[in-house]
N, C-alpha and C. Protein backbone atom coordinates (compact mmCIF):
# COMPACT_ATOMS: atom_id res chain seq x y z
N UNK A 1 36.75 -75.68 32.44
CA UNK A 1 37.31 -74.38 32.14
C UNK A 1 37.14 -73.48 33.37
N UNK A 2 38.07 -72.56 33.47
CA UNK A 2 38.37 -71.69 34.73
C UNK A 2 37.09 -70.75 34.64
N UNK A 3 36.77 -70.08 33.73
CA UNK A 3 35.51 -69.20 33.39
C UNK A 3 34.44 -69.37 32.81
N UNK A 4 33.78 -70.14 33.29
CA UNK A 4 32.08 -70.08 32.86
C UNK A 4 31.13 -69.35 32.68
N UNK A 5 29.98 -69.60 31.97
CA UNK A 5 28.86 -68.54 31.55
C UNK A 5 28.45 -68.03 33.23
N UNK A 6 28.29 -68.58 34.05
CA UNK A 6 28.00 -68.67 35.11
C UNK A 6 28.67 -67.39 36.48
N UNK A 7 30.08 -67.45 35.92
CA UNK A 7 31.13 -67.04 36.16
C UNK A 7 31.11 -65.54 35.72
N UNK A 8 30.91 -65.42 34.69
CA UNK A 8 30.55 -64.67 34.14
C UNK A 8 29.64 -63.77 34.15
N UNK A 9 28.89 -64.53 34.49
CA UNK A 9 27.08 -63.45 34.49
C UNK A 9 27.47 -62.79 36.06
N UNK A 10 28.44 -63.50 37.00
CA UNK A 10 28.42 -63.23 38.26
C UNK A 10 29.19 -62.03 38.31
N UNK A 11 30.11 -61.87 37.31
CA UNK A 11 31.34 -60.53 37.53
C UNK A 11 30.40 -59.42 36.93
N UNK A 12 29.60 -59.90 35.87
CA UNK A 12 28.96 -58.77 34.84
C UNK A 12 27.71 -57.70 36.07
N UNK A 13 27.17 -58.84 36.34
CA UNK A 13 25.97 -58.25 37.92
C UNK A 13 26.80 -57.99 38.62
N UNK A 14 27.96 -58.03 39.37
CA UNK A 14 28.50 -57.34 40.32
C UNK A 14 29.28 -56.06 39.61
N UNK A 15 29.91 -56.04 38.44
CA UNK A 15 30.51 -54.58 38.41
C UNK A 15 29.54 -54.04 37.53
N UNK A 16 28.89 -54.68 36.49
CA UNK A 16 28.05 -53.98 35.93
C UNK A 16 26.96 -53.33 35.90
N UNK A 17 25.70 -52.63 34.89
CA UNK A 17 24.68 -52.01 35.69
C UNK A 17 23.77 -53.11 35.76
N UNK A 18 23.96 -54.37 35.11
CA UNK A 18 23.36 -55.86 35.23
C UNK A 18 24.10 -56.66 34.90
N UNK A 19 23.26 -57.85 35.06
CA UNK A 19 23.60 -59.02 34.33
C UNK A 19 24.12 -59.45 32.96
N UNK A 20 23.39 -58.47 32.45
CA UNK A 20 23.53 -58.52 30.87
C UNK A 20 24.36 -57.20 30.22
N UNK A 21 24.76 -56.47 31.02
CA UNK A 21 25.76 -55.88 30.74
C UNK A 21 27.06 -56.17 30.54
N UNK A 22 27.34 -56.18 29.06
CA UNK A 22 28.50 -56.62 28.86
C UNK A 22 29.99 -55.60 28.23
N UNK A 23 29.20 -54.83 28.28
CA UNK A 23 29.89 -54.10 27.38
C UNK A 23 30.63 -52.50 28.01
N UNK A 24 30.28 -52.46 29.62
CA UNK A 24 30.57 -51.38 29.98
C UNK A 24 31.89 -51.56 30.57
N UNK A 25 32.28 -50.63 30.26
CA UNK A 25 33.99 -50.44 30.88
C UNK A 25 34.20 -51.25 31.95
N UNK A 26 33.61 -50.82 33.24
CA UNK A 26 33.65 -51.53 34.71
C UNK A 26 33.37 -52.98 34.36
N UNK A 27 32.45 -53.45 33.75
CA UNK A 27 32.64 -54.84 33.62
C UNK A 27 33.68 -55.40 32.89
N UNK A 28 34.04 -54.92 31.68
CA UNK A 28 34.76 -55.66 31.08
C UNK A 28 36.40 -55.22 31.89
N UNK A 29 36.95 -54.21 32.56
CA UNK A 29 37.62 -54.08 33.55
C UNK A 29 37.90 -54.87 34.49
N UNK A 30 37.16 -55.83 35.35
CA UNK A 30 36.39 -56.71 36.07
C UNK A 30 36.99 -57.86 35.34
N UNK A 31 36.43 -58.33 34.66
CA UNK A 31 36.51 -59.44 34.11
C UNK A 31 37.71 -59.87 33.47
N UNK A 32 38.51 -58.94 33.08
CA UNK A 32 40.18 -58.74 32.87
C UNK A 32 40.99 -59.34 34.44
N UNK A 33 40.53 -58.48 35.07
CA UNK A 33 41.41 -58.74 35.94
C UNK A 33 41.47 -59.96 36.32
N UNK A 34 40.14 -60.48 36.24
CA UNK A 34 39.49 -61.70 36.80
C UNK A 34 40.78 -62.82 36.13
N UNK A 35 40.50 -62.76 34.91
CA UNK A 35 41.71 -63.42 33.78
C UNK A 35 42.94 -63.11 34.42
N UNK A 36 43.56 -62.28 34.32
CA UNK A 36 44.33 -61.82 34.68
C UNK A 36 45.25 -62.55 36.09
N UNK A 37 44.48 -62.31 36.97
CA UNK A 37 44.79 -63.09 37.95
C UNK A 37 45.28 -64.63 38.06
N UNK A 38 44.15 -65.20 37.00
CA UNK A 38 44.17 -66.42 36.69
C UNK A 38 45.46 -66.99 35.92
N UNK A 39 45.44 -66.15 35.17
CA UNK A 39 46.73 -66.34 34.10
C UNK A 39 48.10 -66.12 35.25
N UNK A 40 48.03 -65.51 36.03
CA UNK A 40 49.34 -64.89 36.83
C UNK A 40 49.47 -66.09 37.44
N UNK A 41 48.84 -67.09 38.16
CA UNK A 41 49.00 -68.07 38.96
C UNK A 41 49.48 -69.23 38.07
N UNK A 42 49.03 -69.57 36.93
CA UNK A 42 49.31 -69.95 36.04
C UNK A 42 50.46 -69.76 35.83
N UNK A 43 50.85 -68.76 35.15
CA UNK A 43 52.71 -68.59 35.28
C UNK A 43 52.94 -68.87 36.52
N UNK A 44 53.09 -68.83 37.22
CA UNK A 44 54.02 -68.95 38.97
C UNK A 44 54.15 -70.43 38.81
N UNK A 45 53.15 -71.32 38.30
CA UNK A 45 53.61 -72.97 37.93
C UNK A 45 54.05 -73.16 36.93
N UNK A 46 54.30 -72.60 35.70
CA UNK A 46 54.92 -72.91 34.44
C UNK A 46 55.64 -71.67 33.85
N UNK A 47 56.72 -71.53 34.09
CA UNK A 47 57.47 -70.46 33.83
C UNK A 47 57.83 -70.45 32.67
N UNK A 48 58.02 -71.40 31.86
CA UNK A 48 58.48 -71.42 30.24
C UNK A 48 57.13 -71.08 29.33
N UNK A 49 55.98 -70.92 29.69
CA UNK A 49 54.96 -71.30 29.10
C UNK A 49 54.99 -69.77 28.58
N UNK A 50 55.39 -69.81 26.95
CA UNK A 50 55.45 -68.44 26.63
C UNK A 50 54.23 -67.88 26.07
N UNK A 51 53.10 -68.90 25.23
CA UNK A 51 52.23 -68.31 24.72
C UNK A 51 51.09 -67.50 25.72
N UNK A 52 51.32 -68.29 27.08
CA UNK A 52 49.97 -67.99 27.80
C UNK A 52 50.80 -66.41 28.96
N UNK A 53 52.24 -66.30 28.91
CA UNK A 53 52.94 -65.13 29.21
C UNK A 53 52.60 -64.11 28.23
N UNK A 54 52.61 -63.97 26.39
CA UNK A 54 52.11 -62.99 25.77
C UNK A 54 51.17 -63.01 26.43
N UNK A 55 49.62 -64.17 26.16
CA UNK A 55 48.20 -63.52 26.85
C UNK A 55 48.06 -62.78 27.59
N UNK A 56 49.12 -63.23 28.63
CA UNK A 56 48.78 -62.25 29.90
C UNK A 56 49.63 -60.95 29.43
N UNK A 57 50.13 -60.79 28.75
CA UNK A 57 50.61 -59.20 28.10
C UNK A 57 49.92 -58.53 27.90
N UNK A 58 48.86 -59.41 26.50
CA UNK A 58 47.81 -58.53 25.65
C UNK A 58 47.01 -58.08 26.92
N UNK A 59 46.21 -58.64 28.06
CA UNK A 59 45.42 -58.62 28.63
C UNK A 59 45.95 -57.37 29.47
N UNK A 60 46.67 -57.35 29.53
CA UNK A 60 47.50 -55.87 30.87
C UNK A 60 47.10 -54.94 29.87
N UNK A 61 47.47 -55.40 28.74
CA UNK A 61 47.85 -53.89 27.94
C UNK A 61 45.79 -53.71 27.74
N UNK A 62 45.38 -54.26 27.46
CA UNK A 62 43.83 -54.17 27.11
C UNK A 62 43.37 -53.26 28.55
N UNK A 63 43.36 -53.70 29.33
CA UNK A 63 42.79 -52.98 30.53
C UNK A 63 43.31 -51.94 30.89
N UNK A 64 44.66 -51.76 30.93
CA UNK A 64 45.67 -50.10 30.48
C UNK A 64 44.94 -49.37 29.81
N UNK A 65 44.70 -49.67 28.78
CA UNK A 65 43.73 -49.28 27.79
C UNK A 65 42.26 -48.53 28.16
N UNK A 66 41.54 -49.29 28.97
CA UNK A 66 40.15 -49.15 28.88
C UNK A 66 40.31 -48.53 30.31
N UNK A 67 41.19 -48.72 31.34
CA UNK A 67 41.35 -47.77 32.64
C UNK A 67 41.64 -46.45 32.01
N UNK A 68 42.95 -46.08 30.88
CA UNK A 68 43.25 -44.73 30.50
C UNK A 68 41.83 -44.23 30.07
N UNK A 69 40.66 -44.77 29.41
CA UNK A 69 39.85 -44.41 28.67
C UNK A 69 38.91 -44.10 29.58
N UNK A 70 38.44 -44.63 30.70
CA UNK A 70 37.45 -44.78 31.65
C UNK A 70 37.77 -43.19 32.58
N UNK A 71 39.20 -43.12 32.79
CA UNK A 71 39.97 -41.78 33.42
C UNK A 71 39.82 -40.64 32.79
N UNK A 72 39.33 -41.12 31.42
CA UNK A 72 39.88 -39.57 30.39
C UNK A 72 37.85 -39.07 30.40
N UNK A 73 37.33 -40.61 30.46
CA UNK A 73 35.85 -39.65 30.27
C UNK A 73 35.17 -39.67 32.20
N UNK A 74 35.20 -40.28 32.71
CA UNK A 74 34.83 -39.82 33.94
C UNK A 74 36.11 -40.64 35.50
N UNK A 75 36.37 -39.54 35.49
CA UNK A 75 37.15 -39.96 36.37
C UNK A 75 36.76 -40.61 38.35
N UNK A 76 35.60 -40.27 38.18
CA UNK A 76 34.99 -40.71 39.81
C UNK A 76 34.48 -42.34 39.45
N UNK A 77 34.17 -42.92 38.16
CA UNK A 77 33.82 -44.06 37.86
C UNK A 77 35.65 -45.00 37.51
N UNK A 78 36.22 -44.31 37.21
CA UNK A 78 37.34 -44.72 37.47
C UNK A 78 38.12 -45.18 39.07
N UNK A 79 38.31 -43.86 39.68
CA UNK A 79 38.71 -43.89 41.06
C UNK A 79 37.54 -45.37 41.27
N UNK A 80 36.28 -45.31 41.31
CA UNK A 80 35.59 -46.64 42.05
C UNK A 80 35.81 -47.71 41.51
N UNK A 81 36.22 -48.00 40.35
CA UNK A 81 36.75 -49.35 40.22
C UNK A 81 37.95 -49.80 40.50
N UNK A 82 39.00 -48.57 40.30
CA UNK A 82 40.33 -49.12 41.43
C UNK A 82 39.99 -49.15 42.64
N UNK A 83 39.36 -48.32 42.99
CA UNK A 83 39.07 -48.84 44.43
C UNK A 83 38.71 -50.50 44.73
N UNK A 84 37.53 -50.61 44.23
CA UNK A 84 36.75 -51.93 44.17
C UNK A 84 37.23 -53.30 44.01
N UNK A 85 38.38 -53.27 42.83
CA UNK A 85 39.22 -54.12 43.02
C UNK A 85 40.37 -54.26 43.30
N UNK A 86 40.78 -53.06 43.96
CA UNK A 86 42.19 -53.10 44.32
C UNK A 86 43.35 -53.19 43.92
N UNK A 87 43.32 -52.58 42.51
CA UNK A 87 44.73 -52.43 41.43
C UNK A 87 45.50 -51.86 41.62
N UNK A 88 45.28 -50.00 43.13
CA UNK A 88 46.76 -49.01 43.10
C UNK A 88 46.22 -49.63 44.89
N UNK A 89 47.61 -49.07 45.10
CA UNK A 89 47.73 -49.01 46.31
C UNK A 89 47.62 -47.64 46.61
């Protein structure tokens, strides 16, 4: 599998306030994209593949989501995670 516990604990300690942080915006932000990405390359080799095209829908729209939410309560923790991973130009 593309994402392991391993994998995992590694995105959570880098955007999060630990390891075991799972639950904060920036990580789970992080870890979207992470998918995200994954899934995008994925389509670029299987273009008919419609179920894993919704996924990657829900998943845009989820992080839309939790970026609008992250903006509406602090916006300087916002600006640093677009920054960080590089979502606006």
């Amino acid at each position: 599998m593309y994402l392991d516990a391993a994998k995992k604990q590694e995105i959570f300690e880098k955007y999060g306030k630990s390891n075991s942080d799972t639950g904060s915006a920036e990580a789970q932000i992080a870890l979207f994209s992470y998918r995200i990405s994954h899934l995008t390359e994925h389509m670029k080799l299987n273009r008919k593949d419609y179920s894993t095209e919704r996924a990657l829908t829900m998943l845009v729209g989820k992080r839309r989501r939790l970026l609008d939410y992250l903006k509406a309560k602090d916006i300087e923790r916002y600006r640093a995670i677009i920054k960080t991973l590089g979502l606006r130009k």
